[in-house]
PDB file of N, CA and C in Angstrom:
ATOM      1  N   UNK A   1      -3.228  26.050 -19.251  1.00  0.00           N
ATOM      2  CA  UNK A   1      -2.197  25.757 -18.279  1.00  0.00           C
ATOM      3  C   UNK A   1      -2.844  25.119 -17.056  1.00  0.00           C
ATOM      4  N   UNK A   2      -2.606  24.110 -16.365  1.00  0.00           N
ATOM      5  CA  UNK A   2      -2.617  23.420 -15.307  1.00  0.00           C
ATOM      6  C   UNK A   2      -1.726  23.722 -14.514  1.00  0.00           C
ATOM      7  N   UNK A   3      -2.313  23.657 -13.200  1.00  0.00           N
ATOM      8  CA  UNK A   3      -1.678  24.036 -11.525  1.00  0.00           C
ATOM      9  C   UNK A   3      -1.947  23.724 -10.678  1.00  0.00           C
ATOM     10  N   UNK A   4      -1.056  22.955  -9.898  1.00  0.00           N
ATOM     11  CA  UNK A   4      -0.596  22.378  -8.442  1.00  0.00           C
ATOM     12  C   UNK A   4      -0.874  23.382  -7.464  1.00  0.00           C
ATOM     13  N   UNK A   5      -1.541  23.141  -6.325  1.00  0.00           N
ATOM     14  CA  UNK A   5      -1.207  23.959  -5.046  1.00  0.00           C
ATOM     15  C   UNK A   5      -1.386  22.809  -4.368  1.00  0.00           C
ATOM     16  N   UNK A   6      -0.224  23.187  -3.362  1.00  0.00           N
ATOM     17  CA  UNK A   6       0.781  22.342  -2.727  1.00  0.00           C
ATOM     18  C   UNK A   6       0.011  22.977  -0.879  1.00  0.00           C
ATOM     19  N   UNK A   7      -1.309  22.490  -0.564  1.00  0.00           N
ATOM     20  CA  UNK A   7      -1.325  22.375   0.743  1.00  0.00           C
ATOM     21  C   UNK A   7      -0.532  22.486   1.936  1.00  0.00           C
ATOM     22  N   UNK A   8      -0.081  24.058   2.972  1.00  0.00           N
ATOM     23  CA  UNK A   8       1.431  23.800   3.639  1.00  0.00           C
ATOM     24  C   UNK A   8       0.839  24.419   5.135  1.00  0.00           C
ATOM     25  N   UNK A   9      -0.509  24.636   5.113  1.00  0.00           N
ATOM     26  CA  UNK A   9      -1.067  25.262   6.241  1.00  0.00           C
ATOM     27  C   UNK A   9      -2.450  25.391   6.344  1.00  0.00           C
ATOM     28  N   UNK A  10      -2.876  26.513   7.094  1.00  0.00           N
ATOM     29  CA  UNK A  10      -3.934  26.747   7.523  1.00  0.00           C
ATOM     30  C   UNK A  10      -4.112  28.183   8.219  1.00  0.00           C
ATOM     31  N   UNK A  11      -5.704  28.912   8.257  1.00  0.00           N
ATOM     32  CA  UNK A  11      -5.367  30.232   9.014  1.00  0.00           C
ATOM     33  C   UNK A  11      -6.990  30.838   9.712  1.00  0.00           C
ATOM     34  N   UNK A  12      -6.735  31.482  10.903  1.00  0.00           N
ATOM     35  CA  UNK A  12      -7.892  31.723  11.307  1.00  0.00           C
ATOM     36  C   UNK A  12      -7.855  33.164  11.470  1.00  0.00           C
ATOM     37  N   UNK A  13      -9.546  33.551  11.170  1.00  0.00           N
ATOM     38  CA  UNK A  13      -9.542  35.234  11.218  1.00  0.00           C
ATOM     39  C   UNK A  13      -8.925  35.633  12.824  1.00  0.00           C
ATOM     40  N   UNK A  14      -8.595  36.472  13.170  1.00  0.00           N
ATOM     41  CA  UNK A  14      -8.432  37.105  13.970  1.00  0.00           C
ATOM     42  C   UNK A  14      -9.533  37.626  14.561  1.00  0.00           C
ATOM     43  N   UNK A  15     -10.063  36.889  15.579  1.00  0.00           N
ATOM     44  CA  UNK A  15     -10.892  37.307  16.246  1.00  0.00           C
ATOM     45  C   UNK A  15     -11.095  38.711  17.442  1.00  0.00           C
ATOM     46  N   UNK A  16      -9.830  39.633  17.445  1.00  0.00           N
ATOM     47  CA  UNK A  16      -9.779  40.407  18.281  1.00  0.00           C
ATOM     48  C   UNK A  16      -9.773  41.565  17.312  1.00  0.00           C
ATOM     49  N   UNK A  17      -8.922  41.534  16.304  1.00  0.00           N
ATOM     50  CA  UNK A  17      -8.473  42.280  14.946  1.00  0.00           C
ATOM     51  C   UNK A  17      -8.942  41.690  13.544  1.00  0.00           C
ATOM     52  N   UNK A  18      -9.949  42.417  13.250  1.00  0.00           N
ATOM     53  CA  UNK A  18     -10.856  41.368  11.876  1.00  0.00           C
ATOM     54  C   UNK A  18     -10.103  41.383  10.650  1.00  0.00           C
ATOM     55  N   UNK A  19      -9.162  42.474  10.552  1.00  0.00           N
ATOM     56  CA  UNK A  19      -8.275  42.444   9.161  1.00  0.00           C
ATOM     57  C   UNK A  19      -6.911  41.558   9.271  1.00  0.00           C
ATOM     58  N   UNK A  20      -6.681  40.838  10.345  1.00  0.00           N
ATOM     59  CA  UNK A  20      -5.807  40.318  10.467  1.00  0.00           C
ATOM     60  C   UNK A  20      -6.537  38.479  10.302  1.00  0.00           C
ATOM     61  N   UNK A  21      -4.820  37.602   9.639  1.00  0.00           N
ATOM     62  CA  UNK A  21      -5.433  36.333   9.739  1.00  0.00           C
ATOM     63  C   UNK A  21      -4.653  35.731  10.588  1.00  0.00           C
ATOM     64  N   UNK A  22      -4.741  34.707  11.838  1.00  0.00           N
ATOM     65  CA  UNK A  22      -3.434  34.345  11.957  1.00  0.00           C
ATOM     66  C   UNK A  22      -3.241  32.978  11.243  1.00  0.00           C
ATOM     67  N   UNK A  23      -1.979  32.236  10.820  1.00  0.00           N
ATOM     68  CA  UNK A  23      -1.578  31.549   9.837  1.00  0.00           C
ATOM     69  C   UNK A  23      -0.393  30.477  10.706  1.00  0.00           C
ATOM     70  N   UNK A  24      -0.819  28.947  10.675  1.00  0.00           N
ATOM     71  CA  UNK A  24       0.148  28.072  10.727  1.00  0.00           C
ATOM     72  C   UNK A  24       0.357  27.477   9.641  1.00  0.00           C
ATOM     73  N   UNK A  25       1.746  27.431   9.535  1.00  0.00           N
ATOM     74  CA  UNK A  25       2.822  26.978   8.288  1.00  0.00           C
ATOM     75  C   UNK A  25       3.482  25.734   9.050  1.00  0.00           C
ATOM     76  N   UNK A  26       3.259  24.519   8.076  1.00  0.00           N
ATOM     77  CA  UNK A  26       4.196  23.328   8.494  1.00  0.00           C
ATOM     78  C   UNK A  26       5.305  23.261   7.638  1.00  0.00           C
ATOM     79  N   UNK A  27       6.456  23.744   8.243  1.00  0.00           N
ATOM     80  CA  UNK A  27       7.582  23.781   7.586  1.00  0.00           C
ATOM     81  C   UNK A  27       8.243  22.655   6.993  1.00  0.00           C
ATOM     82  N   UNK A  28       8.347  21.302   7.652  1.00  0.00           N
ATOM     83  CA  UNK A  28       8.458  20.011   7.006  1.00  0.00           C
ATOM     84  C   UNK A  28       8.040  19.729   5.524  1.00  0.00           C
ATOM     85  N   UNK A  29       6.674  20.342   5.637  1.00  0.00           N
ATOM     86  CA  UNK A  29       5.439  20.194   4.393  1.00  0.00           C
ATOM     87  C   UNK A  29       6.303  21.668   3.139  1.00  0.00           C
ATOM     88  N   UNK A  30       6.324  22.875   3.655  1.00  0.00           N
ATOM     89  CA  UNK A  30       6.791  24.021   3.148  1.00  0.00           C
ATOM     90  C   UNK A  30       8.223  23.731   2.582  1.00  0.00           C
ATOM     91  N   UNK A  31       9.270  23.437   3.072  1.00  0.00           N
ATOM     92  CA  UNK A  31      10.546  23.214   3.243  1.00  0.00           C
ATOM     93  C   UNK A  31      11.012  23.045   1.155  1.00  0.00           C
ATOM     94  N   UNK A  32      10.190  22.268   1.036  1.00  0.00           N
ATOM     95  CA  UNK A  32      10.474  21.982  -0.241  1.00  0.00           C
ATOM     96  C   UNK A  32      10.514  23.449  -1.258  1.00  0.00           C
ATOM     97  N   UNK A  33       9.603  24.408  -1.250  1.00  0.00           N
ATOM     98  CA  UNK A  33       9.304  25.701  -1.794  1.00  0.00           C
ATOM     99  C   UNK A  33      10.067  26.680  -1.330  1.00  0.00           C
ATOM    100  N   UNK A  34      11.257  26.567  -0.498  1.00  0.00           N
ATOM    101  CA  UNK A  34      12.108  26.945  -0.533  1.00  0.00           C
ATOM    102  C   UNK A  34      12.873  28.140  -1.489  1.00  0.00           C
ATOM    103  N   UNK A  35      13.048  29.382  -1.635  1.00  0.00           N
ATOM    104  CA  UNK A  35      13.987  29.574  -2.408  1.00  0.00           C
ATOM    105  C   UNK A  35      15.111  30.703  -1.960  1.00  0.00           C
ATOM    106  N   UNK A  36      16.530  30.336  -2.327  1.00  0.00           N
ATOM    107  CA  UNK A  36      17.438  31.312  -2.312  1.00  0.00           C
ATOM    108  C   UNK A  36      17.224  33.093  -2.846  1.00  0.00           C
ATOM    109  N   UNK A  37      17.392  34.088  -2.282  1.00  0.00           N
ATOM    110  CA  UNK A  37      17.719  35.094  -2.972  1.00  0.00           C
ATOM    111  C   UNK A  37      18.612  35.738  -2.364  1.00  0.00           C
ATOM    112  N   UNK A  38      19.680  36.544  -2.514  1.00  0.00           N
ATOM    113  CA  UNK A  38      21.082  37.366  -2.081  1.00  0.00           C
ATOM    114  C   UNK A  38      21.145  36.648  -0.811  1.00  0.00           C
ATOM    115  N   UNK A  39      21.240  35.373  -0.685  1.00  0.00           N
ATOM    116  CA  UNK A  39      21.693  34.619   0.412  1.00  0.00           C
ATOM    117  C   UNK A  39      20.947  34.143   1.621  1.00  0.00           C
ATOM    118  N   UNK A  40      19.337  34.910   1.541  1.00  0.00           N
ATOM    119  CA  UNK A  40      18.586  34.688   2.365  1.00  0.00           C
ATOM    120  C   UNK A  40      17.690  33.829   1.716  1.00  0.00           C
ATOM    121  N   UNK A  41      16.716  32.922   2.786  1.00  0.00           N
ATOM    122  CA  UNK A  41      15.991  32.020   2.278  1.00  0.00           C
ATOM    123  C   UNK A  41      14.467  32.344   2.191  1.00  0.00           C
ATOM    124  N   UNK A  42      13.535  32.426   1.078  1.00  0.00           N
ATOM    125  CA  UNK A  42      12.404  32.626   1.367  1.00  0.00           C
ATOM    126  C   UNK A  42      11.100  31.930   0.845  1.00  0.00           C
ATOM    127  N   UNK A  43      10.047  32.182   1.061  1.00  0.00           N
ATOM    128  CA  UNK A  43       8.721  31.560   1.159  1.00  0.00           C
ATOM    129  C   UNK A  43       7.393  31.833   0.287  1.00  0.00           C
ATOM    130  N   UNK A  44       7.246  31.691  -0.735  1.00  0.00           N
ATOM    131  CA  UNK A  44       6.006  32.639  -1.244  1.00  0.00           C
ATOM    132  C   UNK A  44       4.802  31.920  -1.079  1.00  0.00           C
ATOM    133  N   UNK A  45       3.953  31.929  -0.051  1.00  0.00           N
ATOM    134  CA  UNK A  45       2.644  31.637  -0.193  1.00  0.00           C
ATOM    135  C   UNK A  45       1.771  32.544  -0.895  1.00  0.00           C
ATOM    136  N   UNK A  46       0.498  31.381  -0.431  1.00  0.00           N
ATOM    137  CA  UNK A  46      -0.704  32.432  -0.998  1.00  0.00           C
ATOM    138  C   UNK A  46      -2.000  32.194  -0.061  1.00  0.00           C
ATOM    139  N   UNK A  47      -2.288  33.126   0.805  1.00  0.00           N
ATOM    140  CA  UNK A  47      -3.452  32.243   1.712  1.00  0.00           C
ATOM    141  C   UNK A  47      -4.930  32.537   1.343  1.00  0.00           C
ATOM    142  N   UNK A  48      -5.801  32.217   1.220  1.00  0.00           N
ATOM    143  CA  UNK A  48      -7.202  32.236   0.335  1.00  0.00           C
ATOM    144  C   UNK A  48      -7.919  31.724   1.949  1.00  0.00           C
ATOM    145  N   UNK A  49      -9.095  32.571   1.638  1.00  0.00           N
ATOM    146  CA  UNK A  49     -10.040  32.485   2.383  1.00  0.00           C
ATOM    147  C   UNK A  49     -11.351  31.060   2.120  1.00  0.00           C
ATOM    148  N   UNK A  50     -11.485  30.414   3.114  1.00  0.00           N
ATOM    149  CA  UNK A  50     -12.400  29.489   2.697  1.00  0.00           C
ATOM    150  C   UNK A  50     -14.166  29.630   2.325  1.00  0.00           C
ATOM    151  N   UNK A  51     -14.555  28.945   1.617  1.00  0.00           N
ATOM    152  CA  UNK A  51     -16.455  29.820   1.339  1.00  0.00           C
ATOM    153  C   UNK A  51     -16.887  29.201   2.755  1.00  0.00           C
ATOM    154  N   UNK A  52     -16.414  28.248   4.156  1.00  0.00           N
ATOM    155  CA  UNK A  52     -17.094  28.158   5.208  1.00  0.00           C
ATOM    156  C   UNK A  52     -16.177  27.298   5.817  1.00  0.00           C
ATOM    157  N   UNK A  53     -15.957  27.650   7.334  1.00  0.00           N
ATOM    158  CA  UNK A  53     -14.779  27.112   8.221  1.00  0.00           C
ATOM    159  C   UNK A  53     -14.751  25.713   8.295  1.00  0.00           C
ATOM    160  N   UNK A  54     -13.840  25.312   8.701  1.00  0.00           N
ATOM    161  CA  UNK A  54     -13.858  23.209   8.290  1.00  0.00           C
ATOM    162  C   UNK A  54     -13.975  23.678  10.042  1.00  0.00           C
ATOM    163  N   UNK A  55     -14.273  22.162  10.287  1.00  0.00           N
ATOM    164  CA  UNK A  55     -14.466  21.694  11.829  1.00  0.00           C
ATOM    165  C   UNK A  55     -13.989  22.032  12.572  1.00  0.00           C
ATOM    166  N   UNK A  56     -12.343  22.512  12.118  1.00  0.00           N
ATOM    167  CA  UNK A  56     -11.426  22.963  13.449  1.00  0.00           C
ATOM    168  C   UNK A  56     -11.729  24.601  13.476  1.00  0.00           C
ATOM    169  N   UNK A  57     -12.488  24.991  12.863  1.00  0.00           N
ATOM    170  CA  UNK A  57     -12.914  26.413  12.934  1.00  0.00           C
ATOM    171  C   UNK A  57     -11.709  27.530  11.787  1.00  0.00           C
ATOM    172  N   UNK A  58     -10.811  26.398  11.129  1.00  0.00           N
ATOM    173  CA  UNK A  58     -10.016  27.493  10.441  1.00  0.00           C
ATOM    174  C   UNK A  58     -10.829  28.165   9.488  1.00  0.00           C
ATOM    175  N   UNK A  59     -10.645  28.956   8.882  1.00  0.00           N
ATOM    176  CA  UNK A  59     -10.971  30.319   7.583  1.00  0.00           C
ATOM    177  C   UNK A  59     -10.800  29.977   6.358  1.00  0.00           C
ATOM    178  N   UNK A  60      -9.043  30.110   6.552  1.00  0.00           N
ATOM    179  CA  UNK A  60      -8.776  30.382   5.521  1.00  0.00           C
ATOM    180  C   UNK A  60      -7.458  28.914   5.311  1.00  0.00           C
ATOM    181  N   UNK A  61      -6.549  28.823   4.008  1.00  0.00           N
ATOM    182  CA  UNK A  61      -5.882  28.013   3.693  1.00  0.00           C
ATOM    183  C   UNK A  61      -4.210  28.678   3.105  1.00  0.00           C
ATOM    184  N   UNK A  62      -3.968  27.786   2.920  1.00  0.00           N
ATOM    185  CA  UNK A  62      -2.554  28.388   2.993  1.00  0.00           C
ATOM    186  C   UNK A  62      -1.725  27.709   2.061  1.00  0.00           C
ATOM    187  N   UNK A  63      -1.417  27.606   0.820  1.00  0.00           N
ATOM    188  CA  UNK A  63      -1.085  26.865   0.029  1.00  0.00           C
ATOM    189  C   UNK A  63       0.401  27.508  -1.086  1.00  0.00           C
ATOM    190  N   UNK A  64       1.330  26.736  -1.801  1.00  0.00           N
ATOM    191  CA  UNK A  64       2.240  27.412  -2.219  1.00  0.00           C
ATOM    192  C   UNK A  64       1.894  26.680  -3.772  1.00  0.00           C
ATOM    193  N   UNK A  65       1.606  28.213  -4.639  1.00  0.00           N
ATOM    194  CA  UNK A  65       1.246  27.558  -5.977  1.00  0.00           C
ATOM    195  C   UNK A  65       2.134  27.476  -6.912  1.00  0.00           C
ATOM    196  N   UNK A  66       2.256  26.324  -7.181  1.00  0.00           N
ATOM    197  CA  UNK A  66       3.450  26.374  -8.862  1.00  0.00           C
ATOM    198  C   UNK A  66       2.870  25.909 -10.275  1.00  0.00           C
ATOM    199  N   UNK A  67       2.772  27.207 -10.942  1.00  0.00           N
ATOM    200  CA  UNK A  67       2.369  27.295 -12.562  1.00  0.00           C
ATOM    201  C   UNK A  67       2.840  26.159 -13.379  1.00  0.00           C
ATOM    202  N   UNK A  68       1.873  25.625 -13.834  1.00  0.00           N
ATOM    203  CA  UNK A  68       2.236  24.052 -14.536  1.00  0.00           C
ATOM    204  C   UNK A  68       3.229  23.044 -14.178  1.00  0.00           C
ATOM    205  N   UNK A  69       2.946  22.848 -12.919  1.00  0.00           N
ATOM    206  CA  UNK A  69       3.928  21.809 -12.359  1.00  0.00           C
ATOM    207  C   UNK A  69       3.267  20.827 -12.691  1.00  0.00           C
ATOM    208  N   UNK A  70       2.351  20.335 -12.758  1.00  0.00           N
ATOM    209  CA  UNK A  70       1.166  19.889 -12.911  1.00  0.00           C
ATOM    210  C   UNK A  70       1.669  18.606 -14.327  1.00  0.00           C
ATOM    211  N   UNK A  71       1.853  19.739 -15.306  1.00  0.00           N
ATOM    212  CA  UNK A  71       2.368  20.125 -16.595  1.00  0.00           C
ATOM    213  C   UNK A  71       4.118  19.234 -16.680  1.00  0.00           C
ATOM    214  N   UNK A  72       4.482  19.448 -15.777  1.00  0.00           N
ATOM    215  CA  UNK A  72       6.282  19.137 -15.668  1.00  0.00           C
ATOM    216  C   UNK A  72       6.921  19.984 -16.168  1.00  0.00           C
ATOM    217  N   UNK A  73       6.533  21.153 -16.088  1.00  0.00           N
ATOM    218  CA  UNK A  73       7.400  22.358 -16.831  1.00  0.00           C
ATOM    219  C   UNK A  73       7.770  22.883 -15.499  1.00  0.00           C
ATOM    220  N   UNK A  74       8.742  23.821 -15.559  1.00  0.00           N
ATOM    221  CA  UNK A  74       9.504  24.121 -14.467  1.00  0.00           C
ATOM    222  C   UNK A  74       8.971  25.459 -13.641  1.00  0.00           C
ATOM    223  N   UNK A  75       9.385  24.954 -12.388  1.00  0.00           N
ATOM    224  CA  UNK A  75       8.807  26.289 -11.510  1.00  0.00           C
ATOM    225  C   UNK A  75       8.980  27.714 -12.060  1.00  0.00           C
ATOM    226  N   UNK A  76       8.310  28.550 -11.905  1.00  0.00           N
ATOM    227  CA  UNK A  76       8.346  29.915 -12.052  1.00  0.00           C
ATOM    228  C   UNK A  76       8.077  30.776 -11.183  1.00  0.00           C
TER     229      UNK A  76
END
């Protein structure tokens, strides 16, 4: 099986609180992953830690994965 992750952010450790990450989400970019449930709208990321910070000092990444989209088989 082949898989897409769909790039929608970015996240930095928490430098005051080490178990915490904080996380920007570009909703423009997100918007699409979208889904309905009992009328409310929601979001499933997945944020992964990076093996060494990119330039702007972020951590970690923030990405929304869909199982063989890749593939053209349908979201799950």
């Amino acid at each position: 099986m082949t898989k897409q992750v769909d790039y929608i952010g970015h996240g930095t450790q928490n430098k005051k609180f080490k178990g915490l990450t904080d996380v920007v989400i570009c909703v423009d970019d997100a918007e699409q992953f979208f889904y309905e449930y009992q009328g409310k709208r929601y979001l499933k990321v997945q944020v992964s830690k990076r093996k060494k910070s990119d330039r702007f000092g972020h951590t970690h990444s923030v990405s929304h994965f869909t199982p063989g989209k890749a593939d053209g088989q349908a979201e799950g």
